[in-house]
C-alpha atoms as a PDB file:
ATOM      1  CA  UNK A   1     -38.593 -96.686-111.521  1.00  0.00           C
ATOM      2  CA  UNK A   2     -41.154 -97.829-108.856  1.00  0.00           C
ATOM      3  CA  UNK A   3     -44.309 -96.750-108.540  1.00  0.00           C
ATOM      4  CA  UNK A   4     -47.538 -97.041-106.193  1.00  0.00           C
ATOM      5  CA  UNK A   5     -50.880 -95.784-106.218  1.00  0.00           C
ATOM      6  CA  UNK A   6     -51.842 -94.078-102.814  1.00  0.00           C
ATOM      7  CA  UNK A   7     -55.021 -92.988-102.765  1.00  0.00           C
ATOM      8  CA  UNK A   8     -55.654 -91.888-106.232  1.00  0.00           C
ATOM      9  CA  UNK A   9     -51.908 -90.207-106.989  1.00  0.00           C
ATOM     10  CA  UNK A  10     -48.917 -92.106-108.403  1.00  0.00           C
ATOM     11  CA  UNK A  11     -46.035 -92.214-105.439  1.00  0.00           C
ATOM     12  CA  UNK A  12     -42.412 -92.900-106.265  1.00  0.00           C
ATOM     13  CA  UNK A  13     -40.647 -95.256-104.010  1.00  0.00           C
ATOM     14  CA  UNK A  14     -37.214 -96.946-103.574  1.00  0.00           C
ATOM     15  CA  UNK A  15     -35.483-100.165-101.167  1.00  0.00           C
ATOM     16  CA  UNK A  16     -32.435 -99.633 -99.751  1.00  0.00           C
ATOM     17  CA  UNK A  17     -31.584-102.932 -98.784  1.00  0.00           C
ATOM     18  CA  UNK A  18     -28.304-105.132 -97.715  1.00  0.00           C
ATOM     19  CA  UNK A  19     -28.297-109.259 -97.598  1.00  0.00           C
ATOM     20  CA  UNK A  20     -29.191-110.553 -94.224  1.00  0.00           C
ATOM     21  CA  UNK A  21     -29.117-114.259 -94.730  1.00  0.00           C
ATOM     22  CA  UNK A  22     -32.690-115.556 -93.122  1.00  0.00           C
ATOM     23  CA  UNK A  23     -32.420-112.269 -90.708  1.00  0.00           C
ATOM     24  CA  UNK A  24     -35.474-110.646 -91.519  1.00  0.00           C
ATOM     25  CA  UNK A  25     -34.887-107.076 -90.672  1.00  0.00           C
ATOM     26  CA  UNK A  26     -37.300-103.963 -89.463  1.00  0.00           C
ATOM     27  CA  UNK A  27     -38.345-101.164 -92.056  1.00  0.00           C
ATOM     28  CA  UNK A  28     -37.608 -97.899 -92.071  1.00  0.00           C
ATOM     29  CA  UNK A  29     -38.996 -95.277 -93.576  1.00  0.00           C
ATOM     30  CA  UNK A  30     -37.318 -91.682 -94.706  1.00  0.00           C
ATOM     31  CA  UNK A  31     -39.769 -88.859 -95.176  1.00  0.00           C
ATOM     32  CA  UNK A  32     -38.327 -85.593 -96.752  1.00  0.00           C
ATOM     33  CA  UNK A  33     -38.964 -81.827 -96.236  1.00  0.00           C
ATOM     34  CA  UNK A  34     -40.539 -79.065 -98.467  1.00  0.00           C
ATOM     35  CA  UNK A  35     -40.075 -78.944-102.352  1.00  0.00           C
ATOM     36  CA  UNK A  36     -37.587 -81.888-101.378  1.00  0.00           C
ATOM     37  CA  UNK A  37     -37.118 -85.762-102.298  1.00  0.00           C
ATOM     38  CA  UNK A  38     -36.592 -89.046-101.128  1.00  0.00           C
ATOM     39  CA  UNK A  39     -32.878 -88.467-102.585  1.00  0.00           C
ATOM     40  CA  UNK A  40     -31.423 -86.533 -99.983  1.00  0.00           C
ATOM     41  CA  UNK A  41     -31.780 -89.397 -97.640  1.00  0.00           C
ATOM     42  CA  UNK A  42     -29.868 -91.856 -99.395  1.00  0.00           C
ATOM     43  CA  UNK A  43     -26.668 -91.506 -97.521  1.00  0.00           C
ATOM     44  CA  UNK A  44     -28.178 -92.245 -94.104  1.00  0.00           C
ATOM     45  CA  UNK A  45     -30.556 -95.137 -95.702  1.00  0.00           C
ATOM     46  CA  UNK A  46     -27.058 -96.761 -96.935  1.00  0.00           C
ATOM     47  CA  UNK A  47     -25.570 -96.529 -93.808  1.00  0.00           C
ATOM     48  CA  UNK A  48     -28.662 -97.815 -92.126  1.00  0.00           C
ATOM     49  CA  UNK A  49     -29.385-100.539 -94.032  1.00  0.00           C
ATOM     50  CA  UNK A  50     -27.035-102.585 -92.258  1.00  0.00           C
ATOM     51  CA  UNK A  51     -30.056-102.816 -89.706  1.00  0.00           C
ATOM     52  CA  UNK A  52     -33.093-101.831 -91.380  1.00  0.00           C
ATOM     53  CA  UNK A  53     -34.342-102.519 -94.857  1.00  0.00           C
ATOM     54  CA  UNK A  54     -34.877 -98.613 -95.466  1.00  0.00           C
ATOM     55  CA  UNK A  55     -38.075 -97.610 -97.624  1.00  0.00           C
ATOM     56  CA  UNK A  56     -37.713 -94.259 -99.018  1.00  0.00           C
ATOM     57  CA  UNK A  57     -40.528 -92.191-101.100  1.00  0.00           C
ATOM     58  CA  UNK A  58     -41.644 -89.363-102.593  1.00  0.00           C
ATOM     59  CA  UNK A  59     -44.344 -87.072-101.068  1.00  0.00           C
ATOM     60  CA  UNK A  60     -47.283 -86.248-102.739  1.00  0.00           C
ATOM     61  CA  UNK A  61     -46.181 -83.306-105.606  1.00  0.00           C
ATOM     62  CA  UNK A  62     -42.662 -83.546-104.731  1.00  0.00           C
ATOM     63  CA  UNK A  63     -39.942 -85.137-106.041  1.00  0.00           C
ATOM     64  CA  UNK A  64     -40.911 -87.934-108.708  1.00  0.00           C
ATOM     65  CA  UNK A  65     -44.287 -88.157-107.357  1.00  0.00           C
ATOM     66  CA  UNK A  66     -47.644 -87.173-108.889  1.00  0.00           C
ATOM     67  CA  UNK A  67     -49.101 -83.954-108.287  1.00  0.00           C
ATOM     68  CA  UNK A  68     -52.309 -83.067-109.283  1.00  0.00           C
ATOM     69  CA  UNK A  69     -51.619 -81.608-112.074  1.00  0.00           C
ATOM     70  CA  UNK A  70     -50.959 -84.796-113.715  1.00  0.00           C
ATOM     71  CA  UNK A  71     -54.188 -86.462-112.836  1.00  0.00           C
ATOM     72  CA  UNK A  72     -54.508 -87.673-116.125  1.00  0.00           C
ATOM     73  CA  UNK A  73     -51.517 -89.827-115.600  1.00  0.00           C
ATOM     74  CA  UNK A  74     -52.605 -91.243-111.752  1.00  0.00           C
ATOM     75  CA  UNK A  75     -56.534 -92.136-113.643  1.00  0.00           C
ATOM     76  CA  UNK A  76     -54.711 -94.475-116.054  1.00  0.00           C
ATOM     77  CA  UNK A  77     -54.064 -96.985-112.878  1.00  0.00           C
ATOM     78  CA  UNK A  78     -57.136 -97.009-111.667  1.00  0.00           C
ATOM     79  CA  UNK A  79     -58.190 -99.862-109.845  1.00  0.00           C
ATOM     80  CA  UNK A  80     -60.667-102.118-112.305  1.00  0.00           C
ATOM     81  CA  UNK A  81     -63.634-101.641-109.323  1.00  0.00           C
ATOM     82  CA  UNK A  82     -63.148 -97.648-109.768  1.00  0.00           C
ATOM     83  CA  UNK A  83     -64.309 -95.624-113.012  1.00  0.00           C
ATOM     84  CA  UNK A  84     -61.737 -92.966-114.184  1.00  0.00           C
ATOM     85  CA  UNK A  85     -63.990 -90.847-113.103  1.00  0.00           C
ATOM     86  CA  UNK A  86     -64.281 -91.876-109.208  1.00  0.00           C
ATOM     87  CA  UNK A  87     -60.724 -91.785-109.167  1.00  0.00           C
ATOM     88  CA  UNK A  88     -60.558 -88.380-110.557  1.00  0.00           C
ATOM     89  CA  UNK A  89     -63.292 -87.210-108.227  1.00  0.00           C
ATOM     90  CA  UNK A  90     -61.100 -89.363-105.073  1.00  0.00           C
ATOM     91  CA  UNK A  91     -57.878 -87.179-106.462  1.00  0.00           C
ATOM     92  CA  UNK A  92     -59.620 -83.969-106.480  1.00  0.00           C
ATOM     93  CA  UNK A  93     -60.454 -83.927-103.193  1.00  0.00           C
ATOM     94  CA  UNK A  94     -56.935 -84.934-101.457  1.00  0.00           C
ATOM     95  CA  UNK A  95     -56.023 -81.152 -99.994  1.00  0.00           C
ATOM     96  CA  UNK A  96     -52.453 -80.394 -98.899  1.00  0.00           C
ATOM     97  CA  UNK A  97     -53.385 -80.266 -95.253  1.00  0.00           C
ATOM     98  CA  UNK A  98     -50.185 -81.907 -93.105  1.00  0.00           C
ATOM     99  CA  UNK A  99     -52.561 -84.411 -92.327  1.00  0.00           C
ATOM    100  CA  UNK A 100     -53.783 -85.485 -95.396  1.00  0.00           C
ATOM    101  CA  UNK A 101     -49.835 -86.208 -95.873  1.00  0.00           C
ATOM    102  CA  UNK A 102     -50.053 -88.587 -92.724  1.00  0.00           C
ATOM    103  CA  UNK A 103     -53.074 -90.316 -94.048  1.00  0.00           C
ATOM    104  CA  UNK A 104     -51.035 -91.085 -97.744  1.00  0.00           C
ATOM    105  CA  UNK A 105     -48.409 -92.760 -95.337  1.00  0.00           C
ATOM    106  CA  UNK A 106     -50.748 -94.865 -93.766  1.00  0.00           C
ATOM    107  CA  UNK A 107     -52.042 -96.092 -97.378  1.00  0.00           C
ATOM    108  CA  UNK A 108     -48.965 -96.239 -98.446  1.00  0.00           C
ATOM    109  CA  UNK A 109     -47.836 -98.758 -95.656  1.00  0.00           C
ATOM    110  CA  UNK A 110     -51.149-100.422 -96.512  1.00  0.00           C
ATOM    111  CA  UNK A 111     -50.457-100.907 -99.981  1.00  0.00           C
ATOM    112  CA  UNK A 112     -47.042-101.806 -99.490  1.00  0.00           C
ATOM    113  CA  UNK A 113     -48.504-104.572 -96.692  1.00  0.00           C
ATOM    114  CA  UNK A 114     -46.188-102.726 -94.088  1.00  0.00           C
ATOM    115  CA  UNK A 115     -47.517-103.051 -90.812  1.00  0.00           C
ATOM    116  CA  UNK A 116     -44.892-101.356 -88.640  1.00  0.00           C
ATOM    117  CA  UNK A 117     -42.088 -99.151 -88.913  1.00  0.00           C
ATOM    118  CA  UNK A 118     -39.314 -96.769 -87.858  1.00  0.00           C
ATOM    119  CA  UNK A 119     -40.083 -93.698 -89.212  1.00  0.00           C
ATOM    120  CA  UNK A 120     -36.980 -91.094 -90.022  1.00  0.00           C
ATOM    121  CA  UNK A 121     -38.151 -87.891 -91.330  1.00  0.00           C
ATOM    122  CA  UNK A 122     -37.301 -84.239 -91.903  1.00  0.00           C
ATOM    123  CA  UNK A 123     -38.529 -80.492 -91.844  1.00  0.00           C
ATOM    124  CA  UNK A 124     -42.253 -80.312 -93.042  1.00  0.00           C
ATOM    125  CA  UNK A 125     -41.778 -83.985 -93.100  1.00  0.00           C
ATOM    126  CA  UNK A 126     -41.217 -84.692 -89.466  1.00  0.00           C
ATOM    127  CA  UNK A 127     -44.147 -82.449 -88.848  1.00  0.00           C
ATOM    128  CA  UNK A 128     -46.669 -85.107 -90.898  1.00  0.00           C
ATOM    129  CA  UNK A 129     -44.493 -87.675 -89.372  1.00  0.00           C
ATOM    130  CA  UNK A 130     -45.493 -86.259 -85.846  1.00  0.00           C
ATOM    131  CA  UNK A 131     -49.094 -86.566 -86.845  1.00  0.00           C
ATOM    132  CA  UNK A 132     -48.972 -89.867 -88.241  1.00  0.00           C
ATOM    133  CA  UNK A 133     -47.238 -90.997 -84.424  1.00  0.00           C
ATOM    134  CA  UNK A 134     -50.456 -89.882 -82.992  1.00  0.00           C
ATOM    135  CA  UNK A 135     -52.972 -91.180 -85.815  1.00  0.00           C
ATOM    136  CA  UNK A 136     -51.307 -94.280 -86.177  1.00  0.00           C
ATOM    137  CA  UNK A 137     -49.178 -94.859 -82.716  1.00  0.00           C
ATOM    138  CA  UNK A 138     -50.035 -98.500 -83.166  1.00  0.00           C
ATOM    139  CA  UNK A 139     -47.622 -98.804 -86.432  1.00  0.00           C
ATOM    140  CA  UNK A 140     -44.858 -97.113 -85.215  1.00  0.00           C
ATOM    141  CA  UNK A 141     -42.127 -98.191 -83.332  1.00  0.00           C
ATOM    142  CA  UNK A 142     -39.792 -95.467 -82.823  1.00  0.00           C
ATOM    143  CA  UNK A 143     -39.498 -92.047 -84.233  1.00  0.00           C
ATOM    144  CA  UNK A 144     -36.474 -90.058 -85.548  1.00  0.00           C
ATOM    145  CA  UNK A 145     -37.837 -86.168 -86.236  1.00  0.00           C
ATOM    146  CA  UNK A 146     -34.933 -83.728 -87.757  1.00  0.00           C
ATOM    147  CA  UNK A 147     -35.200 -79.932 -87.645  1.00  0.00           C
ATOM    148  CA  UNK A 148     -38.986 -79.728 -86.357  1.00  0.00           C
ATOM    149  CA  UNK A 149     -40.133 -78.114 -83.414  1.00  0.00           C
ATOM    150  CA  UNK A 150     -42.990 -75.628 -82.374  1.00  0.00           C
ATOM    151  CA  UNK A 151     -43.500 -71.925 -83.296  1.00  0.00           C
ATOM    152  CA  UNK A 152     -45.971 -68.942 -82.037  1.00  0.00           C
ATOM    153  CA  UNK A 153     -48.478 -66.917 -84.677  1.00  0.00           C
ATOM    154  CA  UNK A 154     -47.705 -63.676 -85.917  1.00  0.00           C
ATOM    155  CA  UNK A 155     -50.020 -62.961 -88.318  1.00  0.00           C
ATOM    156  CA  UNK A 156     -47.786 -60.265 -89.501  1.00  0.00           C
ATOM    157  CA  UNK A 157     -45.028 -62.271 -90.348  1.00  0.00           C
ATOM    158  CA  UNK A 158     -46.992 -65.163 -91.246  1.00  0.00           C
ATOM    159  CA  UNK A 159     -48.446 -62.757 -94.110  1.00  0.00           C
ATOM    160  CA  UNK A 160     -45.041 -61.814 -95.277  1.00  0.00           C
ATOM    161  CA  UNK A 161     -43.963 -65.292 -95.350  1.00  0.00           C
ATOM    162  CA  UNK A 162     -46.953 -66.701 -97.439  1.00  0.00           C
ATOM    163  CA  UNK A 163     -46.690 -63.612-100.071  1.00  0.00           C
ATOM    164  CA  UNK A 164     -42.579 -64.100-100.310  1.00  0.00           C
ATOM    165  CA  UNK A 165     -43.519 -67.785-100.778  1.00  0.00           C
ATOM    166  CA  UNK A 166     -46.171 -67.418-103.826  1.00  0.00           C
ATOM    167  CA  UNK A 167     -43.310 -65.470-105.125  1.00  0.00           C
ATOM    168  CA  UNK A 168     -40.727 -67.947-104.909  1.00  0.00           C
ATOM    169  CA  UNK A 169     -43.121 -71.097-105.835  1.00  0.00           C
ATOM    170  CA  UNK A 170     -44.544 -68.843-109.069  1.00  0.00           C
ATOM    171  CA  UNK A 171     -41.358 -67.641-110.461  1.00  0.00           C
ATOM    172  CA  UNK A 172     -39.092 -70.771-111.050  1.00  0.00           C
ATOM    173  CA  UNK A 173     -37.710 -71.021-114.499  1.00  0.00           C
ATOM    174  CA  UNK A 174     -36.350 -74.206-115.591  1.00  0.00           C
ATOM    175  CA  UNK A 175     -33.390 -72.627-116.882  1.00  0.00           C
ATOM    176  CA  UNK A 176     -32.184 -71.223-113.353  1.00  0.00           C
ATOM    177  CA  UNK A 177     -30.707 -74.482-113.117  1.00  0.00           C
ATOM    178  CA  UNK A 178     -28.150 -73.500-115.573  1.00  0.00           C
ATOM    179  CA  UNK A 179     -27.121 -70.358-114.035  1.00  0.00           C
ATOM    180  CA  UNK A 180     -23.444 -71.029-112.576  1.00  0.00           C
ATOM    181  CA  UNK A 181     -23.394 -70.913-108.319  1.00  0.00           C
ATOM    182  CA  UNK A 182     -27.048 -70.604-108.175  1.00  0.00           C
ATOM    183  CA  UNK A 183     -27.235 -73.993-106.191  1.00  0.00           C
ATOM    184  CA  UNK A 184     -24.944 -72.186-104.053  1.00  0.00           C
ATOM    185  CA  UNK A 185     -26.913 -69.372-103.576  1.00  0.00           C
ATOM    186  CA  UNK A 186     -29.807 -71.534-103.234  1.00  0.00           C
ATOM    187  CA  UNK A 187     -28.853 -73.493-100.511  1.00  0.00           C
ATOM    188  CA  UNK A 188     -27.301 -70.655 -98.510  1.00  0.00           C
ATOM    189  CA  UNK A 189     -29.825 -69.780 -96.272  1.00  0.00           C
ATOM    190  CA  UNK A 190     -30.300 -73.758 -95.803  1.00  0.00           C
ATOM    191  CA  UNK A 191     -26.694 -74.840 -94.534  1.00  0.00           C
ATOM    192  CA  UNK A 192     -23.891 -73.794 -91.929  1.00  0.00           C
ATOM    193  CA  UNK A 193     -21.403 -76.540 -93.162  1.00  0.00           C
ATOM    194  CA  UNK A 194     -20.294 -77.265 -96.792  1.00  0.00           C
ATOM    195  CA  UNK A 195     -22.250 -80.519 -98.624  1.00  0.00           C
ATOM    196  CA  UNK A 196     -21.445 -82.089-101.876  1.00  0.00           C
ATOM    197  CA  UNK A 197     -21.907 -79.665-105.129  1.00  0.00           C
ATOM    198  CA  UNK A 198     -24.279 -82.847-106.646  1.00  0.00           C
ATOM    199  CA  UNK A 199     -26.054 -82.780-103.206  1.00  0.00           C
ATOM    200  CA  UNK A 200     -26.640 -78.808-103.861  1.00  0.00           C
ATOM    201  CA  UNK A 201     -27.901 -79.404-107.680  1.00  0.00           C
ATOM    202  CA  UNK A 202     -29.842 -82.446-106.570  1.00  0.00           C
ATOM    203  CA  UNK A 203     -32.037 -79.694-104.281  1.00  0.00           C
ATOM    204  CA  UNK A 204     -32.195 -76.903-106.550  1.00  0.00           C
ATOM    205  CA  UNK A 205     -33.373 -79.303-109.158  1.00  0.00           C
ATOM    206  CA  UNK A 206     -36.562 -81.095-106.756  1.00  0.00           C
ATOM    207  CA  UNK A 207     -37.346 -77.286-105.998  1.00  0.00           C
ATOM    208  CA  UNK A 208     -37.990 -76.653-110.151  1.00  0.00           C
ATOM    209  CA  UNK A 209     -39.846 -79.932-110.363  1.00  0.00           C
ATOM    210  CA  UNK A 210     -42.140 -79.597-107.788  1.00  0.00           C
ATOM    211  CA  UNK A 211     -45.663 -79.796-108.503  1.00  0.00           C
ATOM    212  CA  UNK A 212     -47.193 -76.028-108.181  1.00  0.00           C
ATOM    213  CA  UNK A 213     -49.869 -76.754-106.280  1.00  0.00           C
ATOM    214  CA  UNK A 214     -48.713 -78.911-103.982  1.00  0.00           C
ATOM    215  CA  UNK A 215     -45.869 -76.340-102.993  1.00  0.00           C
ATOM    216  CA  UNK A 216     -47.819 -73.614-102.579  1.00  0.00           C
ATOM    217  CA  UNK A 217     -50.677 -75.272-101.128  1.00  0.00           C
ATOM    218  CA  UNK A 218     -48.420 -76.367 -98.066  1.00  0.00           C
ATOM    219  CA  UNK A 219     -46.677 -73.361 -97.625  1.00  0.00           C
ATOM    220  CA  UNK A 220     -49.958 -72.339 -96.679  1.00  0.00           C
ATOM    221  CA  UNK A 221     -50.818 -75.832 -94.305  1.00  0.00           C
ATOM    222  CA  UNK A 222     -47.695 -76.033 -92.887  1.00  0.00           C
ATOM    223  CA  UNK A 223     -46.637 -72.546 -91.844  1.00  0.00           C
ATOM    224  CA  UNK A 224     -50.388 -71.279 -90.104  1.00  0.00           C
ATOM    225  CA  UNK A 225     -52.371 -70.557 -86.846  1.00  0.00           C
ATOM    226  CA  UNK A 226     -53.735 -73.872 -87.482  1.00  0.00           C
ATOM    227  CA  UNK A 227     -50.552 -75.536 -87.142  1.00  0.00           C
ATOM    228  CA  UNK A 228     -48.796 -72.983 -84.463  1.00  0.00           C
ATOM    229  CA  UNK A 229     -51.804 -73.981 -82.337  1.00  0.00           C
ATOM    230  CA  UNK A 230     -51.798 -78.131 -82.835  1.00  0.00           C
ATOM    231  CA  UNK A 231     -48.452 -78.917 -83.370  1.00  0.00           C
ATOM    232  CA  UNK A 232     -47.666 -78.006 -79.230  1.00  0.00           C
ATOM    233  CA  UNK A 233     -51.391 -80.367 -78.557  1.00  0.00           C
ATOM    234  CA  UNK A 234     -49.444 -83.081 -81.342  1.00  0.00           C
ATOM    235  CA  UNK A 235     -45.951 -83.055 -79.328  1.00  0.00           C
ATOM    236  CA  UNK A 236     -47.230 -83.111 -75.589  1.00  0.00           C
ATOM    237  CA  UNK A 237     -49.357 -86.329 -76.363  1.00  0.00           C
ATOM    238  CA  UNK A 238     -46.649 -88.476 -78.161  1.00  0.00           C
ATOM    239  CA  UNK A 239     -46.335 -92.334 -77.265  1.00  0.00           C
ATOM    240  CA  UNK A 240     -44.059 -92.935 -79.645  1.00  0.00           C
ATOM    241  CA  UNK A 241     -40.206 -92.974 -78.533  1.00  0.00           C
ATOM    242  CA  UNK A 242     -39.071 -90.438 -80.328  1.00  0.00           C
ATOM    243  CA  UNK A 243     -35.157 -88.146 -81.006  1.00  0.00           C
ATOM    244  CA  UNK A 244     -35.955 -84.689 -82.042  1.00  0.00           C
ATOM    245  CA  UNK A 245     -32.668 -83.495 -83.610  1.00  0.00           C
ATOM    246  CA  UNK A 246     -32.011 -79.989 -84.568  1.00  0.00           C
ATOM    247  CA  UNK A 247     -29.037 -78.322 -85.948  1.00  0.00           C
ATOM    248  CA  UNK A 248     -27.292 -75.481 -84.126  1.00  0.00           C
ATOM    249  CA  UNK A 249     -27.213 -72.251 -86.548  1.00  0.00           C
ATOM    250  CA  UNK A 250     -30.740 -73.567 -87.966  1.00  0.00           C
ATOM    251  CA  UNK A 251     -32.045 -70.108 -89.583  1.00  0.00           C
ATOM    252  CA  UNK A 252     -35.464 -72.172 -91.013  1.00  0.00           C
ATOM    253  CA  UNK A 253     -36.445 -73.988 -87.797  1.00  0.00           C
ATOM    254  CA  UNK A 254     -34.171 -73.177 -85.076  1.00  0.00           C
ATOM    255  CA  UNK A 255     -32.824 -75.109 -82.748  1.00  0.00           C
ATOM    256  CA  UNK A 256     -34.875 -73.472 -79.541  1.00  0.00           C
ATOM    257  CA  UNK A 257     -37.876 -74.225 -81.560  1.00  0.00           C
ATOM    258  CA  UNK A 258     -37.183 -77.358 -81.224  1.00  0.00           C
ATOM    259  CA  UNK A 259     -35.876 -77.976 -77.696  1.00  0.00           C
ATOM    260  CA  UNK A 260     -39.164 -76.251 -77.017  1.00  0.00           C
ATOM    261  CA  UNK A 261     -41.068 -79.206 -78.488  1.00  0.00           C
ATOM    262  CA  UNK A 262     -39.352 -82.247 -77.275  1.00  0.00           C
ATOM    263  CA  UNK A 263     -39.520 -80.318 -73.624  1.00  0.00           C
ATOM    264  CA  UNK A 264     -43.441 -81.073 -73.813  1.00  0.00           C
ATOM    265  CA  UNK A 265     -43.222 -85.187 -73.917  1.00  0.00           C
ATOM    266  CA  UNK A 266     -41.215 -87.419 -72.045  1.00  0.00           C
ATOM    267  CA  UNK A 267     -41.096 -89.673 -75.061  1.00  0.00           C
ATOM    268  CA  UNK A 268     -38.834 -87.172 -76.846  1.00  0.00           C
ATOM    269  CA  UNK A 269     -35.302 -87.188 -76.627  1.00  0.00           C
ATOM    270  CA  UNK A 270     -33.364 -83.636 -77.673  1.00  0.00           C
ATOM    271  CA  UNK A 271     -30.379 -83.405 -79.419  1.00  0.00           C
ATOM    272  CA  UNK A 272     -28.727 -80.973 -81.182  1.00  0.00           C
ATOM    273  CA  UNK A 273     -25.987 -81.318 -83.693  1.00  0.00           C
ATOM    274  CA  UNK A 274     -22.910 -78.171 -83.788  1.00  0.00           C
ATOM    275  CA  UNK A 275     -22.056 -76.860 -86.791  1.00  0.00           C
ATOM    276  CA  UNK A 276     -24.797 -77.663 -88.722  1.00  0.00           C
ATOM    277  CA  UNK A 277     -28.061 -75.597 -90.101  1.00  0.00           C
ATOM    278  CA  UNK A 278     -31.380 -76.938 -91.555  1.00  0.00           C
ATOM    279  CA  UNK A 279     -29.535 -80.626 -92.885  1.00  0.00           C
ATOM    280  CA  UNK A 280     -27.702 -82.623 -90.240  1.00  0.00           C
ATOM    281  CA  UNK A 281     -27.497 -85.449 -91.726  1.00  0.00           C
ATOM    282  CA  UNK A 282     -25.689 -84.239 -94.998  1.00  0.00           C
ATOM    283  CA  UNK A 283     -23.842 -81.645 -92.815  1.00  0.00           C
ATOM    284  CA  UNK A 284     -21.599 -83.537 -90.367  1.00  0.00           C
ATOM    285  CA  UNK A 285     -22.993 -87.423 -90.862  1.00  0.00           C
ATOM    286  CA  UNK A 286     -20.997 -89.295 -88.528  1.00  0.00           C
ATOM    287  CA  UNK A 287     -21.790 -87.267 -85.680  1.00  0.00           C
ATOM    288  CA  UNK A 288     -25.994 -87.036 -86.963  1.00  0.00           C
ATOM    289  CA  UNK A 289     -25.532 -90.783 -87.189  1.00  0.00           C
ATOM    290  CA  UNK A 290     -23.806 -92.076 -84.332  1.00  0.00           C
ATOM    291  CA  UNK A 291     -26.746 -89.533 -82.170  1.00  0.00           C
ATOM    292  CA  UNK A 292     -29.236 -91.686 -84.475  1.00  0.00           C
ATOM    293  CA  UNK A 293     -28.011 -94.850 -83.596  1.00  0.00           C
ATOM    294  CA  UNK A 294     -26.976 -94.320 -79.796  1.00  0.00           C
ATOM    295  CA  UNK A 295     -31.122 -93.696 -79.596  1.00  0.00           C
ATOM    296  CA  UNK A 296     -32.146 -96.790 -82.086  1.00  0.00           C
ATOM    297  CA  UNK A 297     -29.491 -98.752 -79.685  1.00  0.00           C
ATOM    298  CA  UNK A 298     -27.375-100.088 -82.298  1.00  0.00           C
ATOM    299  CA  UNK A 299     -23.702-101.102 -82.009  1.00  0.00           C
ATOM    300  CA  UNK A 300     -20.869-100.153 -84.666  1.00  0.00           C
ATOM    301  CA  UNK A 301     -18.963-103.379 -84.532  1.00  0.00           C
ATOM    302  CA  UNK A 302     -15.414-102.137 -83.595  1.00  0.00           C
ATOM    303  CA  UNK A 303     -12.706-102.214 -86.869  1.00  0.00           C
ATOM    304  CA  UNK A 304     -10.433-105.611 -86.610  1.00  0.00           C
ATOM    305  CA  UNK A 305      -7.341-105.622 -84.729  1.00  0.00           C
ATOM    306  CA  UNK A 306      -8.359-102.496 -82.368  1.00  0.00           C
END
């Protein structure tokens, strides 16, 4: 399997690619959501790759990435001008702020020698997506942002939230995975239209792997005052062209939420997507897709003989 070193931390990372010819085609690249992976978004990236050569990757502690709890295994490819010991230090200090989670992007982009891209991501995802559009508006061409938006603090709820969380995070037992129609119950709060039962496993099993720290740590970055009071600041001063898309019976971020935030730019396009919850684009894909590609202004050649 691939592997990159961004900033310190081993990333996993995959090409979904199609033969062009000599066409050399744009990139995009697929960010997932919490205690998620790139695998989720392999559907779309097939379907897109017609048009894009589609980069997806693992965040930092999710997925098949490195979390720092396997710093051991990031040190041993260590640059030859850096001492284990700088690169421990480097690792050490990476936090799980959202936009720490922009700036691995931009290194991974660097390290890839990716100058600009689409960028397609999802959930806690689009949020560090949205912050990378701002940081790095000059590498960006056009934004796709799936079940994000803007919410107010309660500190009540907030507190409930974070303490359920540590819960959840701290109590995940490897062998839950073998319990019959947990996936199910897993993913119930999640979806408002059937998906595939491997797409169901596939979830349950990236929310058992995830690195401890870096799930709890952005429970706690990602769901704040901090971020209730700059993600509003983040939307309203997009340049990016950017389609918010949110799915109708959403219970994680709902819909309003994010009508709410693509209301504050005139860069952002809103659409919404019946029938679906918190995944779209697993959900009801040709209608997520043909939204995505009405705003990307590509074509579905017509079948022969219509």
């Amino acid at each position: 399997m691939p592997y990159i070193n961004v900033r310190g931390v081993e990333h996993y990372y995959e090409w979904v690619k199609k033969p062009s010819g000599s066409l050399v085609k744009p990139v995009m690249i697929f960010m997932h959501g919490w205690a998620g992976s790139a695998r989720y978004w392999q559907n779309t990236a097939d379907v897109l790759s017609e048009q894009f050569d589609c980069l997806l990757y693992d965040l930092r502690g999710f997925g098949r990435s490195r979390g720092k709890a396997t710093i051991a295994q990031a040190s041993e490819s260590v640059a030859e001008s850096e001492s284990p010991q700088q690169e421990s230090e480097a690792i050490r200090e990476l936090t799980y702020e959202l936009e720490e989670y922009a700036d691995d992007l931009a290194a991974l982009l660097d390290g890839l020698h990716i100058q600009r891209v689409y960028i397609h991501a999802h959930s806690m995802g689009a949020s560090v997506a949205t912050l990378f559009f701002n940081r790095y508006s000059q590498r960006v061409e056009r934004g796709i942002l799936t079940c994000s938006g803007i919410f107010e603090y309660d500190e009540k709820s907030f507190s409930a939230f974070h303490k359920f969380g540590g819960y959840v995070v701290k109590f995940r037992p490897k062998w839950l995975s073998k319990i019959p129609f947990v996936d199910r119950m897993f993913m119930a709060r999640f979806l408002h239209s059937s998906i595939p039962d491997s797409e169901r496993q596939a979830f349950l099993q990236d929310f058992l792997e995830a690195d401890y720290d870096a799930a709890l740590g952005t429970i706690f970055t990602s769901v704040s005052k901090a971020q209730a009071e700059l993600m509003p600041q983040e939307f309203a001063k997009l340049t990016v062209p950017t389609l918010l898309v949110a799915g109708e019976y959403d219970k994680i971020i709902p819909a309003e939420m994010g009508s709410q935030a693509a209301a504050l730019s005139d860069k952002v396009e809103f659409a919404m997507i019946p029938g679906t919850a918190h995944f779209p684009m697993l959900e009801d894909a040709p209608t997520y897709l043909q939204r995505v590609q009405e705003f990307l202004q590509i074509t579905t050649p017509e079948p022969q003989g219509s």
